[in-house]
Protein backbone atom coordinates (compact mmCIF):
# COMPACT_ATOMS: atom_id res chain seq x y z
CA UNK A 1 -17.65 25.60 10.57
CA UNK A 2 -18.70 22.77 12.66
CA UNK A 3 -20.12 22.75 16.27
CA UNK A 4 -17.83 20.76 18.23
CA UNK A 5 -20.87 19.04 20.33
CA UNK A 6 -21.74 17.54 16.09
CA UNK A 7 -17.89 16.39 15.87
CA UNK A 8 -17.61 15.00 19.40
CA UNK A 9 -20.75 12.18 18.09
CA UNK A 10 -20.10 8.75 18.73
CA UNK A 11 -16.50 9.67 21.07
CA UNK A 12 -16.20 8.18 24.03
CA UNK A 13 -15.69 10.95 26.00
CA UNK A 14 -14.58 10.92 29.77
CA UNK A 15 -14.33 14.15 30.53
CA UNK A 16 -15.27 17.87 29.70
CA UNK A 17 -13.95 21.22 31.16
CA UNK A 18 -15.61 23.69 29.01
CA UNK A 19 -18.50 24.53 26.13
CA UNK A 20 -19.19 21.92 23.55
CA UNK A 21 -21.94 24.42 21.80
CA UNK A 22 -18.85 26.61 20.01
CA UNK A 23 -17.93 26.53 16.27
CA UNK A 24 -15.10 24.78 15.15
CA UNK A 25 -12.78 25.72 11.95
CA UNK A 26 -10.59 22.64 11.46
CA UNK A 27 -9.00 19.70 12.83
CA UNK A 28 -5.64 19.45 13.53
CA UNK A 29 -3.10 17.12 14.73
CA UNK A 30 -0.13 19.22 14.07
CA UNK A 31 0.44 21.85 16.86
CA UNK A 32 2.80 23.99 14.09
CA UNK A 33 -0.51 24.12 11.89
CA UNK A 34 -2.90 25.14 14.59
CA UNK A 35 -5.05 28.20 12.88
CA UNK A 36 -7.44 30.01 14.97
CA UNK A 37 -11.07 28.28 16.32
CA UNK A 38 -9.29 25.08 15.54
CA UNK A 39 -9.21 22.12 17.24
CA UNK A 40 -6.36 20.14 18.36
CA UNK A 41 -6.08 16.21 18.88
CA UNK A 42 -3.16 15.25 21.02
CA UNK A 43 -1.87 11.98 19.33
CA UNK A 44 0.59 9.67 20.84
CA UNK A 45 2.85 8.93 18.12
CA UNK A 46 5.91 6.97 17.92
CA UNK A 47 8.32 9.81 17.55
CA UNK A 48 6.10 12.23 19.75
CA UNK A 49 3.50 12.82 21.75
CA UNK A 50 0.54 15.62 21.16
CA UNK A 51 0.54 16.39 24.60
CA UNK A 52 3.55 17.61 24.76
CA UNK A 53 2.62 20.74 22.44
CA UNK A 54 -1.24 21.18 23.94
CA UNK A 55 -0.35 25.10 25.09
CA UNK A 56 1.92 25.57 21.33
CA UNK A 57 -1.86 25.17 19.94
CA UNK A 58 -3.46 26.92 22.24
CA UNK A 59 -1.29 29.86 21.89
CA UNK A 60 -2.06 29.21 17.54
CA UNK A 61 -5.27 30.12 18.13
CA UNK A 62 -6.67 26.24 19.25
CA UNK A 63 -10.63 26.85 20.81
CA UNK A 64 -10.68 22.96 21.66
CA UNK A 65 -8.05 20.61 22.84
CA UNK A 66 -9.41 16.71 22.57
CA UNK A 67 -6.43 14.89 24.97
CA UNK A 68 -6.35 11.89 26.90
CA UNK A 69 -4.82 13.08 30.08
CA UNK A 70 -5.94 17.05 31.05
CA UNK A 71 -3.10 19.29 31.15
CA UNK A 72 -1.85 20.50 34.39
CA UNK A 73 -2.53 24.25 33.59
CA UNK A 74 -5.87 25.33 31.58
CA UNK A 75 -6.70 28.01 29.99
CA UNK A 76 -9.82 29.93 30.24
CA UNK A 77 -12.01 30.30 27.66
CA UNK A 78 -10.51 26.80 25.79
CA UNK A 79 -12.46 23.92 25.75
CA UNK A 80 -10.84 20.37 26.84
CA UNK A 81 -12.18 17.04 26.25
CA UNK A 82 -10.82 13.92 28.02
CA UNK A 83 -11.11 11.15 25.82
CA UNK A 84 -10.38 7.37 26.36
CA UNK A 85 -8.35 6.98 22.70
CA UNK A 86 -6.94 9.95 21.06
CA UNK A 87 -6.90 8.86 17.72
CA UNK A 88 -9.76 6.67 18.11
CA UNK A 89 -11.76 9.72 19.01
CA UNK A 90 -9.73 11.49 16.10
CA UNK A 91 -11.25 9.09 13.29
CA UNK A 92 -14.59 9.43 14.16
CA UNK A 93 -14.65 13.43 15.01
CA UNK A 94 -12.88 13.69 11.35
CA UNK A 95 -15.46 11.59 9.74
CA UNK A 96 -18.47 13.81 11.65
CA UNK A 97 -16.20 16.94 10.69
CA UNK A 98 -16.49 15.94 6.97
CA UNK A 99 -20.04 14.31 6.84
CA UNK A 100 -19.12 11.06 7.43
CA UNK A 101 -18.42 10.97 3.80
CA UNK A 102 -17.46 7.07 4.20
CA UNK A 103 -21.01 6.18 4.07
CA UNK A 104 -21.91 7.89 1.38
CA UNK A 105 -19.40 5.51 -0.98
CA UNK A 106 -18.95 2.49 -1.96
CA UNK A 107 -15.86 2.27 -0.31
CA UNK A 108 -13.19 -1.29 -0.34
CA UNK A 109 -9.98 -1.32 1.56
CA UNK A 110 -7.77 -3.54 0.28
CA UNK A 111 -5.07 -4.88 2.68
CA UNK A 112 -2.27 -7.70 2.62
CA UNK A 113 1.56 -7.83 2.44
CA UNK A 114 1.65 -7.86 -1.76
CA UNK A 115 -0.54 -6.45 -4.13
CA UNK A 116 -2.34 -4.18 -2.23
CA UNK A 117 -1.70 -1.51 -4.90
CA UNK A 118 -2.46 -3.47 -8.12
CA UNK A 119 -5.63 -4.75 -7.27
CA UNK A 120 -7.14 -0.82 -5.97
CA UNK A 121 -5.68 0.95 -9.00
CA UNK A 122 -7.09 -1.77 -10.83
CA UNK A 123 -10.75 -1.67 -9.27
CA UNK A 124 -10.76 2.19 -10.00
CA UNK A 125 -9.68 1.96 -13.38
CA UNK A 126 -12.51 -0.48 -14.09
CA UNK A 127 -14.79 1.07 -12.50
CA UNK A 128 -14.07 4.20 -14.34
CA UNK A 129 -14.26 2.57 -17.14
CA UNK A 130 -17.72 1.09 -16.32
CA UNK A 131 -18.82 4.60 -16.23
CA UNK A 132 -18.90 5.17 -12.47
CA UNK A 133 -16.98 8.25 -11.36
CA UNK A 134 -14.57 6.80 -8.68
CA UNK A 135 -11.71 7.32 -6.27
CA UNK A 136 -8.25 5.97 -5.57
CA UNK A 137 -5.96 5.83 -2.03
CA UNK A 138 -3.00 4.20 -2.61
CA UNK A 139 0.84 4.05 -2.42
CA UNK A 140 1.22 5.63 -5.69
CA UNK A 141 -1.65 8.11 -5.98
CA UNK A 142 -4.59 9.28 -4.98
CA UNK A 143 -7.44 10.45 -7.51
CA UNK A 144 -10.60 12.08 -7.62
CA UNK A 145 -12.16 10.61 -10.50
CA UNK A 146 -9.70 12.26 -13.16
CA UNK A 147 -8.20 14.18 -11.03
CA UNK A 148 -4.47 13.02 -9.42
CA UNK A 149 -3.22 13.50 -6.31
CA UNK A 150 0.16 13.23 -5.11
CA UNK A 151 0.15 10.28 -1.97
CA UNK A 152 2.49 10.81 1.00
CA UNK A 153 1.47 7.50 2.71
CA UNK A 154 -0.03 4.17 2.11
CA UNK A 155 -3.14 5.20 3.84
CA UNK A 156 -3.36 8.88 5.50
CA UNK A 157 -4.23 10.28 8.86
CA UNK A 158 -7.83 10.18 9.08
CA UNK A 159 -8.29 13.89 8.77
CA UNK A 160 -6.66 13.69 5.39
CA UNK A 161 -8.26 10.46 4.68
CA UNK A 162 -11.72 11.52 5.42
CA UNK A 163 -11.18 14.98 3.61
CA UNK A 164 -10.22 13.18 0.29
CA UNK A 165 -13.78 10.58 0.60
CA UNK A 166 -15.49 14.57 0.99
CA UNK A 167 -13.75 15.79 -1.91
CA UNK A 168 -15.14 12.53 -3.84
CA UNK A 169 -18.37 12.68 -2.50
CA UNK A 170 -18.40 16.43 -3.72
CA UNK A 171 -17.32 15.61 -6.87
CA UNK A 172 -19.86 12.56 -7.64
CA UNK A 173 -17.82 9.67 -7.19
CA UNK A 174 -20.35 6.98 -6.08
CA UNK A 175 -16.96 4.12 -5.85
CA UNK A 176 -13.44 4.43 -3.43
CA UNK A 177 -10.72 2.11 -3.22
CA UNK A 178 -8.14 2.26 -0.62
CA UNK A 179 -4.88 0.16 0.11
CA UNK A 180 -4.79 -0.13 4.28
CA UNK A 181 -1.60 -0.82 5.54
CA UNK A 182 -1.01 -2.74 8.52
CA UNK A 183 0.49 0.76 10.43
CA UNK A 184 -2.72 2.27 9.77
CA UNK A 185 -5.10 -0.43 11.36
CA UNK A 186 -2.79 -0.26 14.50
CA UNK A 187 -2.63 3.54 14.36
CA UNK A 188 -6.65 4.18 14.45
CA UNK A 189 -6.10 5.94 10.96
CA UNK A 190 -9.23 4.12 9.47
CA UNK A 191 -11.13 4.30 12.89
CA UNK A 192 -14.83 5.72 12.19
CA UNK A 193 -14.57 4.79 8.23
CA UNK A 194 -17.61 2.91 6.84
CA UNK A 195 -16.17 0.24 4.33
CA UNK A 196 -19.31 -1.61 2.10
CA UNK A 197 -16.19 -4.31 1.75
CA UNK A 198 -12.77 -5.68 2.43
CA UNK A 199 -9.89 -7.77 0.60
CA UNK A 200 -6.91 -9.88 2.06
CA UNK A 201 -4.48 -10.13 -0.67
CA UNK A 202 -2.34 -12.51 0.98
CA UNK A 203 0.66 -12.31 3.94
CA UNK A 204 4.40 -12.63 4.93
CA UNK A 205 7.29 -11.17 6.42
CA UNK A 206 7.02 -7.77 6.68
CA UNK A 207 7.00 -4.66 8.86
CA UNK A 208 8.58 -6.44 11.64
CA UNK A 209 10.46 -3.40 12.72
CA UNK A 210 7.32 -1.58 13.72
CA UNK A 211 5.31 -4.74 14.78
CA UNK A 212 7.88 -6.69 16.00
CA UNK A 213 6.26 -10.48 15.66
CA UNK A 214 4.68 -12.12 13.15
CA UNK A 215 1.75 -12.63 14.88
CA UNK A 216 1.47 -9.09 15.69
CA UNK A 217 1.54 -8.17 12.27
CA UNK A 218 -1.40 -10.90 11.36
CA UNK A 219 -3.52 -9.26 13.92
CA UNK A 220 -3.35 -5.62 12.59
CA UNK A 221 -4.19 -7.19 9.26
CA UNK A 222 -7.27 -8.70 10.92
CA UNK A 223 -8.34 -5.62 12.28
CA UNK A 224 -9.74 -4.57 8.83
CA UNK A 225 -12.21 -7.75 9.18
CA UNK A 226 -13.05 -7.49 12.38
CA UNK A 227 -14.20 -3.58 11.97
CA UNK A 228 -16.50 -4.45 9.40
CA UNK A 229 -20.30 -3.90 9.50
CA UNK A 230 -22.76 -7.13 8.85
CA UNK A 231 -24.16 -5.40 5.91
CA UNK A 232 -20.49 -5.82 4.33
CA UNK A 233 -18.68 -8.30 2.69
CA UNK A 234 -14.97 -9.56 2.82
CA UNK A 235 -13.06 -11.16 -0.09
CA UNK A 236 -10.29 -13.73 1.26
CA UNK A 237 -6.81 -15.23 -0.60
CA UNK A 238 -8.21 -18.89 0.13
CA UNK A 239 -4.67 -20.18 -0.74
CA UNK A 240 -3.17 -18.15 1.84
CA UNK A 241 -3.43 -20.10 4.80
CA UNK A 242 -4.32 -16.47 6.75
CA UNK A 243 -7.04 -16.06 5.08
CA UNK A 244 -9.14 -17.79 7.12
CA UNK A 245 -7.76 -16.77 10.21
CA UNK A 246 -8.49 -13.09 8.82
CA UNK A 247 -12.34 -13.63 8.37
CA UNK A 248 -12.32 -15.73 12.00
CA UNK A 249 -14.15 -12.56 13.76
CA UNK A 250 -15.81 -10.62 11.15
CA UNK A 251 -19.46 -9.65 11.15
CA UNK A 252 -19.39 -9.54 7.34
CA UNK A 253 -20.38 -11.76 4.50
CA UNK A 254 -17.18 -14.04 3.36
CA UNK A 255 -16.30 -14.94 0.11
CA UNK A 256 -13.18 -16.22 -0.92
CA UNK A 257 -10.76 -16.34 -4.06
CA UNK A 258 -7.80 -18.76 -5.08
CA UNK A 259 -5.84 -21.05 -7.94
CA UNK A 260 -5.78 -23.97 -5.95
CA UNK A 261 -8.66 -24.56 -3.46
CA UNK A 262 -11.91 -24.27 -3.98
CA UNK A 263 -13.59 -20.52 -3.87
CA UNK A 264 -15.97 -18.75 -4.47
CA UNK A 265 -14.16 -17.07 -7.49
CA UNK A 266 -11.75 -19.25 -8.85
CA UNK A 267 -9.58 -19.04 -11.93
CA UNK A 268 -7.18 -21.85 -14.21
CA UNK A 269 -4.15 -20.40 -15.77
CA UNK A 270 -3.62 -21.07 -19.36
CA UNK A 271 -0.74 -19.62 -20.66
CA UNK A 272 1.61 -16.99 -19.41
CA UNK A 273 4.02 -15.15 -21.63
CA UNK A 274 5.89 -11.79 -21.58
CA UNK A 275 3.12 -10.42 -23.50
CA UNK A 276 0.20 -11.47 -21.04
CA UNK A 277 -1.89 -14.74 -19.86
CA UNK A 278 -4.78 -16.33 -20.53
CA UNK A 279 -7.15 -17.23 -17.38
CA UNK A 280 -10.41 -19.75 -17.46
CA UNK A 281 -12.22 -17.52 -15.41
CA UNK A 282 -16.56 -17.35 -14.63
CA UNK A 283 -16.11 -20.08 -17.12
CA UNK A 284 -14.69 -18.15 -19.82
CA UNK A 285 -11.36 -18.07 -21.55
CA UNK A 286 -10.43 -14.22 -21.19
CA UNK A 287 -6.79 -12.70 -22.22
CA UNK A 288 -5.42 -10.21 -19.93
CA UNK A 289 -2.25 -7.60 -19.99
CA UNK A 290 -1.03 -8.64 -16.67
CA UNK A 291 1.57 -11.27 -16.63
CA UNK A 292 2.53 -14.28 -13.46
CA UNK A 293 0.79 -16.20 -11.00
CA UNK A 294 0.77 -13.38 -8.43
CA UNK A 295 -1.49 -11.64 -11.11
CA UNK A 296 -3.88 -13.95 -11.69
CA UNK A 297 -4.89 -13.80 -8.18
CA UNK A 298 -4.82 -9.81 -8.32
CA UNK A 299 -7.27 -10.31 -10.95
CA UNK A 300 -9.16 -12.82 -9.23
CA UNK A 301 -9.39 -10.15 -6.23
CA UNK A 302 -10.77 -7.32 -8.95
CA UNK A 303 -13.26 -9.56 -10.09
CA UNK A 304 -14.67 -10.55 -7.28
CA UNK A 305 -14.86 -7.46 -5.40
CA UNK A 306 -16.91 -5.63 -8.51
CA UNK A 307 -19.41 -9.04 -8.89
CA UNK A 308 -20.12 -8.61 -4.93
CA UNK A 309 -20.71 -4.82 -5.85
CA UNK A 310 -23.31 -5.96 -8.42
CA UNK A 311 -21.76 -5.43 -11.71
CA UNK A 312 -22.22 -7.39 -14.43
CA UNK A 313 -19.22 -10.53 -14.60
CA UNK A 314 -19.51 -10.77 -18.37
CA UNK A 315 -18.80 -6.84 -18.15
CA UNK A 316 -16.38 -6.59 -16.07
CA UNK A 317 -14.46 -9.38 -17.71
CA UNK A 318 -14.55 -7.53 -20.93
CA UNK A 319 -13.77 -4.43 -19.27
CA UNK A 320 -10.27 -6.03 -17.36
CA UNK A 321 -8.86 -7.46 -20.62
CA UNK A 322 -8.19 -3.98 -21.56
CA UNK A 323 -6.60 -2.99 -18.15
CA UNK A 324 -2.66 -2.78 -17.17
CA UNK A 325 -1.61 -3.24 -14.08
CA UNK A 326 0.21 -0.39 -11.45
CA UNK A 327 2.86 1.56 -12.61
CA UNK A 328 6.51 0.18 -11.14
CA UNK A 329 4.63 -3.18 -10.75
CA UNK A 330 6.28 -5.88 -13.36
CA UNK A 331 6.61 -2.97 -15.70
CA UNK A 332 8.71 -4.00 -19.16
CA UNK A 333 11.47 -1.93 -20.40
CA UNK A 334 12.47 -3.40 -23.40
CA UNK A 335 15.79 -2.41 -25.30
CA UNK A 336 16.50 -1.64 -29.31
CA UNK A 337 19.12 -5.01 -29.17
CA UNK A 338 16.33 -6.88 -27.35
CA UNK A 339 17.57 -6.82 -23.96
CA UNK A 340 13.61 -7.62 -21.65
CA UNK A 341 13.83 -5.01 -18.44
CA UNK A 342 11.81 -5.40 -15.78
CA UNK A 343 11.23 -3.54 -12.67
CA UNK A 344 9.01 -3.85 -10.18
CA UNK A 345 8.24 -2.92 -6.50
CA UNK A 346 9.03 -6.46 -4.66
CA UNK A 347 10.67 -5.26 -1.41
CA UNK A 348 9.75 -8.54 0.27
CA UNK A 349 10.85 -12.25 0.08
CA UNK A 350 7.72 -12.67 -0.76
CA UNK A 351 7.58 -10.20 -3.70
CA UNK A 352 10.17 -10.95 -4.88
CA UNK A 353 10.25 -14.73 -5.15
CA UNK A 354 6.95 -14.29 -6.74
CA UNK A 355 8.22 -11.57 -9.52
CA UNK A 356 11.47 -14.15 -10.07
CA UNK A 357 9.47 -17.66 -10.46
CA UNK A 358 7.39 -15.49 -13.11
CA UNK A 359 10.63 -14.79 -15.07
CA UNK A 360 11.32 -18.25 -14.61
CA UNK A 361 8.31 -19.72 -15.78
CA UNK A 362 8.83 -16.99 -18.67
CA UNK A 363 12.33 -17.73 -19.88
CA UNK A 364 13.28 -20.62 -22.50
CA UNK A 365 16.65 -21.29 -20.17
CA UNK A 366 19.26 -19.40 -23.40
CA UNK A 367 19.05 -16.60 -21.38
CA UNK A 368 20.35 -14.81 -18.44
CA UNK A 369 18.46 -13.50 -15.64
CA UNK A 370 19.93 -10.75 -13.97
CA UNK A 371 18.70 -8.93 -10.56
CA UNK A 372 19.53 -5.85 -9.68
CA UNK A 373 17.87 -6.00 -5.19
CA UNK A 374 18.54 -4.15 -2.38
CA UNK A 375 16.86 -3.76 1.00
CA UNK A 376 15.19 -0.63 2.82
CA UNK A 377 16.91 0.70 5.64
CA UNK A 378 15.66 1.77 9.19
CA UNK A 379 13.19 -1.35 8.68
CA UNK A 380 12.51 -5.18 9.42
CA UNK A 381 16.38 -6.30 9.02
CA UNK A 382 15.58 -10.12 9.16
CA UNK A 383 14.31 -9.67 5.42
CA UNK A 384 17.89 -8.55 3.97
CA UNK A 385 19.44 -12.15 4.28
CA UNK A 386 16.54 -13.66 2.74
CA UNK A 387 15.91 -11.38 -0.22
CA UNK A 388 19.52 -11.94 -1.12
CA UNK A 389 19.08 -16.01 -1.09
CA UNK A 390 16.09 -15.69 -3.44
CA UNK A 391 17.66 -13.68 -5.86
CA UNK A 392 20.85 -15.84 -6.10
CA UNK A 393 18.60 -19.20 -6.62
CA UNK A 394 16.40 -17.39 -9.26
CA UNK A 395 18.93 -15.56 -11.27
CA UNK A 396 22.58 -16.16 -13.16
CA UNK A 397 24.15 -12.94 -11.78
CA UNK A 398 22.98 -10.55 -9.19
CA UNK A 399 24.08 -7.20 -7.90
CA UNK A 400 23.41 -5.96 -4.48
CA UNK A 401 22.92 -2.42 -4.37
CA UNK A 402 21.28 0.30 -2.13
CA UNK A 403 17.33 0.66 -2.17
CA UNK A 404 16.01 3.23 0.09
CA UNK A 405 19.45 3.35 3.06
CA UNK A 406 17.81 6.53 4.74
CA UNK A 407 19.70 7.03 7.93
CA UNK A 408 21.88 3.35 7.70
CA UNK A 409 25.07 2.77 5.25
CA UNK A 410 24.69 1.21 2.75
CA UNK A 411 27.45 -0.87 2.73
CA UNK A 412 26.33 -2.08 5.99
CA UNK A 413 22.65 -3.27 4.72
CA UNK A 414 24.42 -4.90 2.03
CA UNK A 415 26.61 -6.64 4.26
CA UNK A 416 23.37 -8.20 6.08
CA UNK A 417 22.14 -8.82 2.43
CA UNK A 418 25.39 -11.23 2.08
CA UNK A 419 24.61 -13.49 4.57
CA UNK A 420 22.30 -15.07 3.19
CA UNK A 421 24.52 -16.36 0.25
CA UNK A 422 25.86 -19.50 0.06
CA UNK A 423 28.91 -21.00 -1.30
CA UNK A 424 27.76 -21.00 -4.63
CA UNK A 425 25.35 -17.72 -4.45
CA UNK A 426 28.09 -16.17 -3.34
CA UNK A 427 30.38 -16.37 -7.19
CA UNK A 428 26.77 -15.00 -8.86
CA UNK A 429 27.26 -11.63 -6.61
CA UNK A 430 28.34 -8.43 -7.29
CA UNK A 431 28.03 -5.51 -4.67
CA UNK A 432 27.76 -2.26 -5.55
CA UNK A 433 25.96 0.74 -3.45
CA UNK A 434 25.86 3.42 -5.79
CA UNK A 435 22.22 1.94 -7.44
CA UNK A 436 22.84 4.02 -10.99
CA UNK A 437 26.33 1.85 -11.20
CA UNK A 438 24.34 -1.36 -10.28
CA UNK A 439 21.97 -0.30 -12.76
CA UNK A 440 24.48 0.05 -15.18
CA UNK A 441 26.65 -2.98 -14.78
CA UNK A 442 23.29 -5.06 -15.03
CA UNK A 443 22.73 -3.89 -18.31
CA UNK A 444 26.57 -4.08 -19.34
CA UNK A 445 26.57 -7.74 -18.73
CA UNK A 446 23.52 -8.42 -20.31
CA UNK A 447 23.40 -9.79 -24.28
CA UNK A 448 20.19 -9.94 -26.42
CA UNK A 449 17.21 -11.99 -25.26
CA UNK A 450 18.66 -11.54 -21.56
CA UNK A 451 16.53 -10.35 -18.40
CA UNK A 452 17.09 -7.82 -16.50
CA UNK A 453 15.28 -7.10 -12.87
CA UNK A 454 15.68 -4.27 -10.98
CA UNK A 455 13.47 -4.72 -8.05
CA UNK A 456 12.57 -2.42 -4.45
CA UNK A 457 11.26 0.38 -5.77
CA UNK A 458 9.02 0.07 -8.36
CA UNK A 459 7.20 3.84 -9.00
CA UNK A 460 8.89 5.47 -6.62
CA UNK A 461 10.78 8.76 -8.22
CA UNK A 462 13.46 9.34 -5.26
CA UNK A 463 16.12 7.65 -2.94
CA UNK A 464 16.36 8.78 0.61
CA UNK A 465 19.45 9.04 1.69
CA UNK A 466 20.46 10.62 5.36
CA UNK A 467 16.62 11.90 5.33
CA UNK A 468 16.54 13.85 1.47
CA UNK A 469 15.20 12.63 -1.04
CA UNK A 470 17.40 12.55 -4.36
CA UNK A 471 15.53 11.97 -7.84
CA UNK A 472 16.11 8.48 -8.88
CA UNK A 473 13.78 6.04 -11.33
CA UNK A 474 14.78 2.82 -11.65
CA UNK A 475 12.52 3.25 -15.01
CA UNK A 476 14.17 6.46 -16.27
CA UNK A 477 17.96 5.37 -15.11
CA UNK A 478 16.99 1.75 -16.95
CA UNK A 479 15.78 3.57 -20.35
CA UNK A 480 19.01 6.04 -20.31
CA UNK A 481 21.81 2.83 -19.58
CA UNK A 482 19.47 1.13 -22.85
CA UNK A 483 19.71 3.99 -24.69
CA UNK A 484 23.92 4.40 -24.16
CA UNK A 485 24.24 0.71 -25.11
CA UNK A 486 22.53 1.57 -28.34
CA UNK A 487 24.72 4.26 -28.88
């Protein structure tokens, strides 16, 4: 139990109608999980508003309501607090409620259109294997040192954020690594999280159905940078011509990464197969697992961020070699007749232009690529035309199937998809929604030595479709088509 005059620290608070001096049980956010000598945030969401359910959580037992606008009617013996920012107030009262277990890590958020996920599940694996005990946030998992746990979102509410940093700080993890998506800068979710440093991966087109411009989406980015303390430091994509504009506010140390300008870690590609790539890298030739361009500079980003957190670079370069990269990121399935399989997350232009020109850069030109794409639905809709261009230039056949349609038909996204074909795109295309038949007519047209991507989803175990979520892995469905060929 808490005292809710501890939790209120460091809240702007306007107003008060009640006694700050009780004991509070939990925070909650959720009026339908409300437990008694609780206290309830009203959030403003997108979908609904927390204000709207202040007496449900009251009548759940709620001893404290933290709102922005008082109720009309209030209840006696309940405490309400008026506060300028609802889930402003909410990140710091859940980082008080917890211990403000932030500051007691070494935490990095690591934030950027692509590769967000590679480069944290690649910083905690190294640090694990440098022998620090060490955490993970991210779209595929969370973990507590050895421990996994199942991730819901990109980056959770801050209750649930600031509750798994406690659990690691119980458990002696002394390192954290979080992805921070764009929604969750704009939605307060990190507000009142101490980060020792920050990364900008790199930016494009994304998101635009929640942020609506470009620009917009740049600045929530930014807000990472901007949040940081002086004693931090941020690492920057050089080559990304953001990632300047990120670091334009920031109170923390910059230090910046790249291929092609000059940085403050920089690397030289020297060969790049299916196998792996060799990088010149702190002046050393070192072989790593990963394989493409957009790797190199995810390893660039790992190996910067542990030098600025003082470990050794000879070390840590010795301790990457060993590493692979995210699951459902560039992952190979490989067939018995030979048949290279690849799938991998890119559900972005940018992704996926950046998976393809690796495959092209791969290939000896005998063989075919063919890409298995589809687009999300309910999201940014002026991505569909374009992912379909890129796959037609990079590939020799490609099939347009569903991804994720949720609440849209498929057909329908797919129809958006085919706009973006040309004349001669257009003969290369196949359209299919049902994604195990797209799957499957991939691999019947391929021959031996051929490539196969099936790109959107990467690790992800389900579709959603009309708002349930049906098993489906592109990995598993891959394997089992392989398997029946072999047959």
């Amino acid at each position: 139990m808490n005292k809710l005059s501890d939790i209120l620290y460091k809240v702007s608070i306007r107003q008060v109608k009640g006694e700050t001096a009780m004991s509070v049980s939990a925070l909650e956010i959720d009026s339908r999980a409300v437990k008694p000598d609780s206290c309830f945030v009203a959030i403003k969401g997108t979908v609904a508003d927390g204000h709207d359910y202040i007496d449900n959580a009251v009548e759940k037992g709620a001893k404290a309501i933290v709102c922005e606008t008082l109720p009309d009617k209030l209840f006696d013996n309940i405490t309400y607090v008026a506060v300028e920012n609802t889930a402003v107030a909410l990140g710091t009262m859940a980082s008080n409620f917890y211990g403000n277990p932030s500051a007691r890590l070494k935490l990095v958020g690591i934030t950027g259109t692509n590769g967000k996920t590679t480069v944290a599940t690649m910083l905690y694996r190294l640090f694990q294997s440098l022998g620090h005990k060490s955490g993970l946030i991210s779209t595929v998992e969370n973990r507590i040192d050895d421990k996994i746990i199942p991730s819901t979102h990109t980056t959770p509410d801050a209750i649930r954020l600031n509750k798994l940093l406690a659990d690691m700080v119980a458990n002696g993890c002394s390192f954290a690594f979080m992805e921070v998506s764009s929604h969750a800068l704009v939605q307060h979710r990190v507000a009142g999280v101490d980060f020792a440093g920050g990364v900008f991966t790199n930016i494009s087109h994304d998101h635009l159905d929640y942020h609506k411009t470009f620009d917009s989406y740049i600045e929530a980015k930014k807000l990472l940078f901007d949040g940081l303390k002086q004693d931090a430091f941020s690492l920057v994509n050089i080559d990304d011509k953001r990632g300047r504009v990120m670091v334009q506010n920031t109170r923390s140390s910059v230090n910046t990464y790249g291929l092609r300008q000059l940085a403050d870690f920089k690397a030289k590609m020297i060969s790049n197969t299916l196998q792996g790539m060799e990088l010149q890298m702190h002046d050393q030739h070192v072989w790593f697992k990963l394989i493409g361009k957009f790797n190199a500079y995810n390893l660039l980003a790992v190996f910067g961020v542990a030098v600025l957190l003082d470990e050794d670079p000879t070390e840590v370069l010795s301790a990457m070699s060993e590493l692979n990269g995210a699951p459902g990121r560039f992952e190979l399935v490989i067939s018995p007749k030979g048949i290279t399989g690849i799938v991998d997350y890119a559900h972005t232009p940018d992704a996926l232009e950046n998976v393809l020109e690796t495959i092209a850069d791969l290939r000896t030109g005998n063989e075919q690529v063919i890409t298995v794409v589809g687009a999300g639905g309910n999201r940014d809709t002026s991505k569909r035309p374009e992912m379909a261009s890129i796959a037609a230039r990079f590939s020799d056949r490609v099939i347009l199937t569903s991804d994720n349609p949720r609440f849209e038909d498929p057909m329908e996204i797919i129809k958006d998809m085919e706009k973006g074909l040309g004349p001669t795109q257009v003969k290369k295309k196949v359209s299919l929604p049902d994604r195990k038949e797209a799957i499957r007519l991939a691999v019947n047209f391929a021959e031996p030595g051929d490539i196969i991507l099936i790109a959107g989803k990467g690790h992800e175990t389900y579709q959603e479709i009309e708002g349930v979520k049906h098993d489906f892995d592109d990995r598993a469905v891959l394997k089992d088509m392989f398997e029946l060929m072999n047959d």
